[in-house]
C-alpha atoms as a PDB file:
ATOM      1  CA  UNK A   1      89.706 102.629 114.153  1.00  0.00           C
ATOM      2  CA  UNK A   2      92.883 101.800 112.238  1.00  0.00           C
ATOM      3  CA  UNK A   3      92.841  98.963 109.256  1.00  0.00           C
ATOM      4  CA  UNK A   4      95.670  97.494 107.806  1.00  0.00           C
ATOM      5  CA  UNK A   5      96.125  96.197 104.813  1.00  0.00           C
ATOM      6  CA  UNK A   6      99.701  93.682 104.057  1.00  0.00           C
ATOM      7  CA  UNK A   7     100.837  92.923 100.410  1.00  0.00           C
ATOM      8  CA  UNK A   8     103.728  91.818  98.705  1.00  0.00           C
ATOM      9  CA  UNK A   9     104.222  88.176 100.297  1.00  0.00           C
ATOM     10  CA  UNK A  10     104.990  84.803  97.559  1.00  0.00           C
ATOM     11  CA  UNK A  11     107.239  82.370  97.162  1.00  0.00           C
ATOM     12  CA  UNK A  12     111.166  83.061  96.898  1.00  0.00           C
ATOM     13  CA  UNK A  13     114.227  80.655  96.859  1.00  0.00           C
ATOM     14  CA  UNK A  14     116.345  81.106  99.598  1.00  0.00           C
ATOM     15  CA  UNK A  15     118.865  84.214  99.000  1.00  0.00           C
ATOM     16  CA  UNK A  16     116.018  85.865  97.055  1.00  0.00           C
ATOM     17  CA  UNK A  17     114.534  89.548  98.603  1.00  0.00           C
ATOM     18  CA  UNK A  18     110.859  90.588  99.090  1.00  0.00           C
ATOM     19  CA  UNK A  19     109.495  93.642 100.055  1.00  0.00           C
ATOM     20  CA  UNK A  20     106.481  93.546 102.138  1.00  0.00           C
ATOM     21  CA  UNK A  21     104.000  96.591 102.224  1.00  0.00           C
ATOM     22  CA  UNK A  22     101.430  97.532 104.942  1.00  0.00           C
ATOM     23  CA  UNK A  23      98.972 100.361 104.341  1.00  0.00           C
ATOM     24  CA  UNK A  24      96.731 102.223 106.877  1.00  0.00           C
ATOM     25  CA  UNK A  25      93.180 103.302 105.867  1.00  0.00           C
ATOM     26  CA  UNK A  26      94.061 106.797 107.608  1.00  0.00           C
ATOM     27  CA  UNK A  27      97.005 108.715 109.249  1.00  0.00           C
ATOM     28  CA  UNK A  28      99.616 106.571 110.801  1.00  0.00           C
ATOM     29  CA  UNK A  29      99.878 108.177 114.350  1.00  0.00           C
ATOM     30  CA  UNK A  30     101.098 104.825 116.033  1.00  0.00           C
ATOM     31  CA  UNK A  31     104.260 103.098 115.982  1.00  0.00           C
ATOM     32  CA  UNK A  32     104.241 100.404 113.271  1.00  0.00           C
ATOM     33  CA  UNK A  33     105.409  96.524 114.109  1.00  0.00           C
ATOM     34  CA  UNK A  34     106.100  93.357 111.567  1.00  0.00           C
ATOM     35  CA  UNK A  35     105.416  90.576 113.446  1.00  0.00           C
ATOM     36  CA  UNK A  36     105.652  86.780 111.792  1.00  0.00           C
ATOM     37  CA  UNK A  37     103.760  83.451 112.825  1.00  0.00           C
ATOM     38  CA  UNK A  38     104.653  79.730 111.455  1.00  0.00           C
ATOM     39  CA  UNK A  39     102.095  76.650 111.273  1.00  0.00           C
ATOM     40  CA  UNK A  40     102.338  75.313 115.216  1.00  0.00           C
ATOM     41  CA  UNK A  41     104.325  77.914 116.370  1.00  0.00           C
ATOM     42  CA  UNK A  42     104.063  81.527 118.334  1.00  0.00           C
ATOM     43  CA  UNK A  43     103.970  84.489 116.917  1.00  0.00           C
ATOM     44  CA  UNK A  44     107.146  86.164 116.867  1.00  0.00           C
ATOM     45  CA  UNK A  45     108.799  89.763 116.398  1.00  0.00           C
ATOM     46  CA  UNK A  46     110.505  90.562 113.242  1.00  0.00           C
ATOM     47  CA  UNK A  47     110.849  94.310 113.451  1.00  0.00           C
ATOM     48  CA  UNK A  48     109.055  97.738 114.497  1.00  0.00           C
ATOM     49  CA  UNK A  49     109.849 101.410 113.674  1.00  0.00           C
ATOM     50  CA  UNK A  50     108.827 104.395 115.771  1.00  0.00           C
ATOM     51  CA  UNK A  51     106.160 107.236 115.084  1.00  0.00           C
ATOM     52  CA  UNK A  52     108.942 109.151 113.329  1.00  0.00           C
ATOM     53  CA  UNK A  53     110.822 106.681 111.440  1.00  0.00           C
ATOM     54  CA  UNK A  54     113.709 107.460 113.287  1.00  0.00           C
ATOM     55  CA  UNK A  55     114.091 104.209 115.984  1.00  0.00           C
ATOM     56  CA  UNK A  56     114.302 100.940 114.720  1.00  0.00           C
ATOM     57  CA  UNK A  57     114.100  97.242 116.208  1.00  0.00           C
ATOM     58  CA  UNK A  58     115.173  94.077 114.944  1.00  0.00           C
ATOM     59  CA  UNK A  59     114.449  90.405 116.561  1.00  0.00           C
ATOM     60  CA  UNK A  60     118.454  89.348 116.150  1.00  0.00           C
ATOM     61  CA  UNK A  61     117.341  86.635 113.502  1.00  0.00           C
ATOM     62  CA  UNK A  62     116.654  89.017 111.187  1.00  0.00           C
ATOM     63  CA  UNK A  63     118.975  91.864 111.782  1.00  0.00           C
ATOM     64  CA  UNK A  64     120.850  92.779 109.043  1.00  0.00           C
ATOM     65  CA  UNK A  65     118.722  91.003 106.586  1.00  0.00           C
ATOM     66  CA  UNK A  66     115.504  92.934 106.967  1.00  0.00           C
ATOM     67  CA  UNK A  67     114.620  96.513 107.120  1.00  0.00           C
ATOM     68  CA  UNK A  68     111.642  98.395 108.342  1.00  0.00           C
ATOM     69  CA  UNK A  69     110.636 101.857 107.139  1.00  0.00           C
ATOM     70  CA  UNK A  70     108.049 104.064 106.526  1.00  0.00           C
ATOM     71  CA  UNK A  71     106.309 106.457 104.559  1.00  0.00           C
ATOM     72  CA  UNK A  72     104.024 108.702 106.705  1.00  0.00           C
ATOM     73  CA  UNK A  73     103.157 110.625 103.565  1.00  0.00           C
ATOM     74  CA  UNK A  74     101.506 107.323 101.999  1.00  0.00           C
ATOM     75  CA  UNK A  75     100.260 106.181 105.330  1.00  0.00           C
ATOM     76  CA  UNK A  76     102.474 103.052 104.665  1.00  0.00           C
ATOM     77  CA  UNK A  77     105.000 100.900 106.682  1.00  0.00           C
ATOM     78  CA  UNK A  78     106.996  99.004 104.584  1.00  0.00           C
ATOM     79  CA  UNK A  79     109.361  95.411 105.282  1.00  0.00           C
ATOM     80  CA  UNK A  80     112.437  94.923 102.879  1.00  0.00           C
ATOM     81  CA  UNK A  81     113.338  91.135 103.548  1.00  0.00           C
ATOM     82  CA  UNK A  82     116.558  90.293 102.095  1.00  0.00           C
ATOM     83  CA  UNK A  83     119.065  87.078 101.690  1.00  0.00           C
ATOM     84  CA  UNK A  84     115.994  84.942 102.815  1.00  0.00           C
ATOM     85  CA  UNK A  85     116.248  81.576 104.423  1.00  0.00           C
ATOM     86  CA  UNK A  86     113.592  78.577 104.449  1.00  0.00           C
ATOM     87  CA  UNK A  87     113.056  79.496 108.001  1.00  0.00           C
ATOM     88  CA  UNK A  88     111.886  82.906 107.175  1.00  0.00           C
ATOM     89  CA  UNK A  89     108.482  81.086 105.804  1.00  0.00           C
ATOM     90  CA  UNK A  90     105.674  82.053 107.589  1.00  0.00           C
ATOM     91  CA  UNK A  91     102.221  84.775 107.745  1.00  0.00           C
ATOM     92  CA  UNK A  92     103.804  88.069 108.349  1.00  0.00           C
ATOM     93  CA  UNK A  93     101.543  90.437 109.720  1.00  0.00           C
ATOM     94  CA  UNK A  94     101.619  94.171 110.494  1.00  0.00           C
ATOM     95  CA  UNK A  95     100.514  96.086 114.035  1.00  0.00           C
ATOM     96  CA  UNK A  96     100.116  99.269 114.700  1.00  0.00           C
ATOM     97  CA  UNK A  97     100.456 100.157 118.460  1.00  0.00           C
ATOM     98  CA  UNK A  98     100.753 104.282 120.404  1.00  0.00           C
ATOM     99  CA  UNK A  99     105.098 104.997 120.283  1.00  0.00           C
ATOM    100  CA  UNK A 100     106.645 104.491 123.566  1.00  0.00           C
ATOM    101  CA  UNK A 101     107.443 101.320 125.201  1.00  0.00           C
ATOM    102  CA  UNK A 102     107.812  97.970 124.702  1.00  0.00           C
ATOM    103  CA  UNK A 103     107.898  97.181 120.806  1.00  0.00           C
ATOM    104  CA  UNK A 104     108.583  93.817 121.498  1.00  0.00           C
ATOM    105  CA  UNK A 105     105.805  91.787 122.800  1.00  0.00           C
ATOM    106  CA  UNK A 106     102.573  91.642 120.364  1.00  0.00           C
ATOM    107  CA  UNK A 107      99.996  92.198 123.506  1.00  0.00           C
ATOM    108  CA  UNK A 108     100.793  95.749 123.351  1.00  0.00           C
ATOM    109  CA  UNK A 109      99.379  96.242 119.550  1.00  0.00           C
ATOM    110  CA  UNK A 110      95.929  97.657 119.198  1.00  0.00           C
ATOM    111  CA  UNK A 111      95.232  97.118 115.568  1.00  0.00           C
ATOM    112  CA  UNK A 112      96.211  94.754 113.244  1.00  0.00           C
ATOM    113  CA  UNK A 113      95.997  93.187 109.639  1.00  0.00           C
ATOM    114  CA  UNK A 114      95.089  89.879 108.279  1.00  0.00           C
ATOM    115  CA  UNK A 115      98.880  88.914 107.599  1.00  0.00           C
ATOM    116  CA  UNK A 116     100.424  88.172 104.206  1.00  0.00           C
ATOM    117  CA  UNK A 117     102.473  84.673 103.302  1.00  0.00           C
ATOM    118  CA  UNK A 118     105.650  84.480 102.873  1.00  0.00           C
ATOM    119  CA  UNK A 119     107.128  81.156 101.699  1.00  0.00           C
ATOM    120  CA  UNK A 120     111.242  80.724 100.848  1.00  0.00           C
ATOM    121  CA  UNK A 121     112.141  77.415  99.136  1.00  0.00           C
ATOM    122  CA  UNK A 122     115.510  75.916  99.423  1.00  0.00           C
END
């Protein structure tokens, strides 16, 4: 069984940067996906990283604004959100899911956390 844990959400003006962080409580052995869900609206994908670190996906809002990593080390995936617009507000919320596949589509996560907020004022 895999927990995860988000932190870092708040409140930001638009253009403003926040890094979001997710930690594991053990070895991170799955592919790791950021995922984000408005008030009325479907959850959506924001980004995923492979086992390795090495493959990366974007949803193409968010492409060159945000970047996922990871630090296997620290059993942590991390989400650096930058040049942030209002319509980046929403519960961002981490997955964890075996590499291989289909990052896109949230069905295919096994475990995830209880989501963190992140508001951006205009």
């Amino acid at each position: 069984q895999v927990q995860l844990v988000e932190s870092g959400g708040g409140l930001v003006q638009a253009g403003g940067s926040l890094r979001l962080s997710c930690a594991a409580s053990g070895r991170i052995r799955f592919a790791m996906g950021w995922f984000r869900q408005a008030p009325g609206q479907a959850r959506e994908f924001v980004a995923a990283i492979g086992l390795s670190g090495g493959n990366t996906y974007y949803a193409d809002s968010v492409k060159g604004r945000f970047t996922v990593s990871r630090d296997n080390g620290k059993n942590t995936a991390y989400l650096q959100m930058n040049s942030l617009k209002p319509e980046d507000t929403a519960v961002y919320l981490c997955a964890a899911r075996p590499a291989g596949g289909n990052y896109y589509e949230s069905r295919l996560y096994d475990y995830w956390g209880q989501g963190t907020q992140v508001t951006v004022s205009s």
